[in-house]
N, C-alpha and C. Protein backbone atom coordinates (compact mmCIF):
# COMPACT_ATOMS: atom_id res chain seq x y z
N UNK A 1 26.36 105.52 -9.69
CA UNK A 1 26.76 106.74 -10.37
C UNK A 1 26.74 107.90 -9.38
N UNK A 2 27.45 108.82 -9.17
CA UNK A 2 27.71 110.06 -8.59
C UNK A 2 26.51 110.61 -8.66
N UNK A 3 26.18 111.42 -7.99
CA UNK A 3 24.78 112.45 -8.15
C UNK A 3 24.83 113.50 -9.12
N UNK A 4 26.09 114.03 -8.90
CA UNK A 4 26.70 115.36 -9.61
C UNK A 4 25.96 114.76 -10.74
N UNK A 5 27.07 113.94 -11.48
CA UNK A 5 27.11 113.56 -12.59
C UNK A 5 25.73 113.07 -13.08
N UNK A 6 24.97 112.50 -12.30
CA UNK A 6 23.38 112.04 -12.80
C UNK A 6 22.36 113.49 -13.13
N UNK A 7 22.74 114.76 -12.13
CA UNK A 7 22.04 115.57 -12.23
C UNK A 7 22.86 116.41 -13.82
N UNK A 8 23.82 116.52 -13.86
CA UNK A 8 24.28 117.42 -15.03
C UNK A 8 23.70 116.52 -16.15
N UNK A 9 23.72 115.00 -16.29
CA UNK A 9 23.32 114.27 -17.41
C UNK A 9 21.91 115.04 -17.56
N UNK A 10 21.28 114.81 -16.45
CA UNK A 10 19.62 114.80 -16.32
C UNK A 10 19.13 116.18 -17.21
N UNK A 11 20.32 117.38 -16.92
CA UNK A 11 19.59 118.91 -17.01
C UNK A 11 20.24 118.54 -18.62
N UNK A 12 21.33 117.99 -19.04
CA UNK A 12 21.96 117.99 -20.73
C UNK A 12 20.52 117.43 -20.98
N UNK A 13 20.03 117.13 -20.90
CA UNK A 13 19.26 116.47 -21.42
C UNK A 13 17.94 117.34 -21.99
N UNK A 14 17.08 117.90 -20.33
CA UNK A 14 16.18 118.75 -20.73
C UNK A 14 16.63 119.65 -21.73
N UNK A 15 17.59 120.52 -21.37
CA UNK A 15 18.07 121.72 -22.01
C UNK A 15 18.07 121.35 -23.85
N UNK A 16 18.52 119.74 -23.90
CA UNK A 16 18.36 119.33 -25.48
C UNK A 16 17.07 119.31 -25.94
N UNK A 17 16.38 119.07 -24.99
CA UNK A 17 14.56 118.64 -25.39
C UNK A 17 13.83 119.51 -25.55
N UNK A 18 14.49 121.16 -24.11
CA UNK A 18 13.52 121.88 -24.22
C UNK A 18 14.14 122.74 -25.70
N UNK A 19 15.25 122.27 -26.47
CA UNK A 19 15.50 123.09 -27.99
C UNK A 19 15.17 122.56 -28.89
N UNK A 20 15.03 121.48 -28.79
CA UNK A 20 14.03 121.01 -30.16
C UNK A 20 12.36 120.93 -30.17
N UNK A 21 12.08 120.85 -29.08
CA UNK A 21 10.64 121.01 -28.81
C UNK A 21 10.09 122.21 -29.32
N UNK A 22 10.73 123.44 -28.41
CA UNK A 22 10.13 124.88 -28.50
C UNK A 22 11.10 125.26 -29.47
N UNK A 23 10.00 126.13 -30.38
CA UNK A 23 10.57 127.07 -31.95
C UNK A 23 10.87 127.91 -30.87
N UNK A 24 11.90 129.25 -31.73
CA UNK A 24 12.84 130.09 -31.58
C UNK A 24 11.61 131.47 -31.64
N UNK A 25 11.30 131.68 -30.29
CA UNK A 25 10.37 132.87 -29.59
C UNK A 25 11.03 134.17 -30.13
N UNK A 26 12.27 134.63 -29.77
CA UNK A 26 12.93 135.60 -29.22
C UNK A 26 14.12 135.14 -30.64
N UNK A 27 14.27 136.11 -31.51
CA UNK A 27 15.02 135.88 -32.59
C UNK A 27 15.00 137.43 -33.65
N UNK A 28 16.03 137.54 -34.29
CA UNK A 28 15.60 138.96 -35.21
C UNK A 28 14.52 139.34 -35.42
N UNK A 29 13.84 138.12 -36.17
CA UNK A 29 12.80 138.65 -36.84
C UNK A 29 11.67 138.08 -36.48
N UNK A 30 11.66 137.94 -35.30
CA UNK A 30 10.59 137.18 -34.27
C UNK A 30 9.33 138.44 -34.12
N UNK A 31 7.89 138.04 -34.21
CA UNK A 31 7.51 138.82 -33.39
C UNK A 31 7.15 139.81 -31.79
N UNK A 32 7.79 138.93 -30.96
CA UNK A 32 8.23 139.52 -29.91
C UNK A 32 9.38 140.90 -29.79
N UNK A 33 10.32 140.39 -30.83
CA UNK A 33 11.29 141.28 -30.69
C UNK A 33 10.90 142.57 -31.46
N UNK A 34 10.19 142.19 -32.57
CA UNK A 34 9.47 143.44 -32.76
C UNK A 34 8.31 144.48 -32.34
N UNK A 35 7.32 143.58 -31.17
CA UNK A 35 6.59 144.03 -30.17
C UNK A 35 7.43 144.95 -29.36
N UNK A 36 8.69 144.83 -28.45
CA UNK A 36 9.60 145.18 -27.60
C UNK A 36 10.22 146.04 -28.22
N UNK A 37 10.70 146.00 -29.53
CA UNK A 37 11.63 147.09 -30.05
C UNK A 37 10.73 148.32 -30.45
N UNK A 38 9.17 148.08 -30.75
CA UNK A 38 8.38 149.20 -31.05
C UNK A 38 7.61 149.48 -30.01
N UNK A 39 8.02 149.02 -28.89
CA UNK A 39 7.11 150.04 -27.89
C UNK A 39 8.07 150.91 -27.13
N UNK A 40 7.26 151.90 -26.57
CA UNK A 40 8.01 152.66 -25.55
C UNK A 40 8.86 152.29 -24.52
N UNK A 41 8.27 150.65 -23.18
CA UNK A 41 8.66 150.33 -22.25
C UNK A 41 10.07 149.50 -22.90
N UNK A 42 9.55 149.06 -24.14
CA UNK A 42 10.31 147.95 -24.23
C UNK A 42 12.12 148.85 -24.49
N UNK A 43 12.02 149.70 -25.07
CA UNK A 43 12.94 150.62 -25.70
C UNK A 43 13.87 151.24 -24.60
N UNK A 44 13.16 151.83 -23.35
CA UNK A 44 13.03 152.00 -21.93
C UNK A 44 14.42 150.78 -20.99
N UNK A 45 14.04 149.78 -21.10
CA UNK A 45 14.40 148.19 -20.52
C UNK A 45 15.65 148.21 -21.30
N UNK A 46 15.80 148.62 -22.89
CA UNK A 46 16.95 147.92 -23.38
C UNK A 46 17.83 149.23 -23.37
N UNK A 47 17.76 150.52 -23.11
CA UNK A 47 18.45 151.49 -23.30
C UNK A 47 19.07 151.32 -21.56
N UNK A 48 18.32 151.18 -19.97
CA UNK A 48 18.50 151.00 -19.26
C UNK A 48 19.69 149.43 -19.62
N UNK A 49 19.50 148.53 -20.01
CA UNK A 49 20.15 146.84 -19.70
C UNK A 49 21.82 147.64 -19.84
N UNK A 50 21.83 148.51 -21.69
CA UNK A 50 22.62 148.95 -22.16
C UNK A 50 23.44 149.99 -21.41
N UNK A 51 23.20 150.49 -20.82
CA UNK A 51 24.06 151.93 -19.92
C UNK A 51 24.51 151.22 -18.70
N UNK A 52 23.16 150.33 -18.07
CA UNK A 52 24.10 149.41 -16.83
C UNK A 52 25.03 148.60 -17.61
N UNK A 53 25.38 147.51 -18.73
CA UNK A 53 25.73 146.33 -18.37
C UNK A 53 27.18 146.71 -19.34
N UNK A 54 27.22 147.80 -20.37
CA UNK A 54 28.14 147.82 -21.33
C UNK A 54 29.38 148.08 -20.04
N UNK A 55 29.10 149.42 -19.86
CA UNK A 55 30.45 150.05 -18.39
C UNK A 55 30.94 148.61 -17.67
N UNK A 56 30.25 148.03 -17.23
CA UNK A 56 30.58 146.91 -16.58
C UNK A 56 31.87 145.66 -17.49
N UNK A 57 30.62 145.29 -18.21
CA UNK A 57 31.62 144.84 -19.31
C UNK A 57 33.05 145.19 -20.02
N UNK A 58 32.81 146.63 -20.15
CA UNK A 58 34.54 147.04 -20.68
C UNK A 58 34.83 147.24 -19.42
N UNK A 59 34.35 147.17 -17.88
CA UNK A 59 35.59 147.81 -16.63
C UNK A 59 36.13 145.89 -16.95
N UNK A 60 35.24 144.84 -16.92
CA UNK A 60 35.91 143.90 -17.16
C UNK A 60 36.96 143.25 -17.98
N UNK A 61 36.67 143.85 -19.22
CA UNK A 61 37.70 144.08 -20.02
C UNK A 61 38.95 144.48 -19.95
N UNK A 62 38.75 145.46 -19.18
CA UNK A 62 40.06 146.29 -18.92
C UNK A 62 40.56 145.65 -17.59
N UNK A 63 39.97 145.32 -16.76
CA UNK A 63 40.57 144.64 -15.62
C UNK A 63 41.27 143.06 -15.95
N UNK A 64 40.83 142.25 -16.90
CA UNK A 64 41.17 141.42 -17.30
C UNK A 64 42.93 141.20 -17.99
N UNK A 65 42.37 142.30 -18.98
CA UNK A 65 43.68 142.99 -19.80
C UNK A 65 44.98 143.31 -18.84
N UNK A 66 44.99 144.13 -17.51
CA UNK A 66 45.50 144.53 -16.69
C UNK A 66 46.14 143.50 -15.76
N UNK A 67 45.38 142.67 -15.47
CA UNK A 67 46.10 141.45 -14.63
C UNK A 67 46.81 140.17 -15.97
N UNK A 68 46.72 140.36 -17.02
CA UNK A 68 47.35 139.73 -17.95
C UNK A 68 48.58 140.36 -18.28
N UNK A 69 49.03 141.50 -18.24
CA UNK A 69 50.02 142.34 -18.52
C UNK A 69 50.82 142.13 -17.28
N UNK A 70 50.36 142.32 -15.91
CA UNK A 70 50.85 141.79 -14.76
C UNK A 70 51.57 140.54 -14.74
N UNK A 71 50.83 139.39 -14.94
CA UNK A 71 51.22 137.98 -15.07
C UNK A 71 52.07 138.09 -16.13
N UNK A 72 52.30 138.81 -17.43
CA UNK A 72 53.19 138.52 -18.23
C UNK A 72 54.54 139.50 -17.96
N UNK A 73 54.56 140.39 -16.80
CA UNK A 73 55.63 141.35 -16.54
C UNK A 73 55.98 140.41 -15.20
N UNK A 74 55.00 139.86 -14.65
CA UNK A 74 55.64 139.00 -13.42
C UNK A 74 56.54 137.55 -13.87
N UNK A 75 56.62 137.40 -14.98
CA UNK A 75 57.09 135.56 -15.55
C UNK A 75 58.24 136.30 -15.99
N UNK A 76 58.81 137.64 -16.41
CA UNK A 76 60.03 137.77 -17.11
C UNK A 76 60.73 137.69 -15.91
């Protein structure tokens, strides 16, 4: 058997084990998420994730959009 292929089997595998094993930590109505959403730092971390990662996301958006309009003005 290929290695590739033995190692991707190997990790499908954990990744299945480590979701039925371990309950759902990090969830709405988890207590973690309500530790994090009522503290100061935690509020801090997600207002920071939010101002970096949204801009990013719609420049991707829009760059995406933009080379699709391209490719469809370049095929006529």
């Amino acid at each position: 058997m290929n290695k590739n292929r033995l190692l991707g089997i190997g990790l499908t595998f954990l990744i299945i084990i480590f979701i039925f094993i371990q309950p759902a930590y990090v969830g709405p109505g988890s207590n973690l998420a309500k530790t994090v959403l009522s503290s100061f730092w935690g509020l801090l971390v997600l207002i920071g994730l939010t101002i970096t990662c949204l801009p990013l996301s719609i420049y991707q958006l829009v760059c995406g959009k933009l080379k699709e309009q391209r490719l469809l003005k370049n095929r006529r």
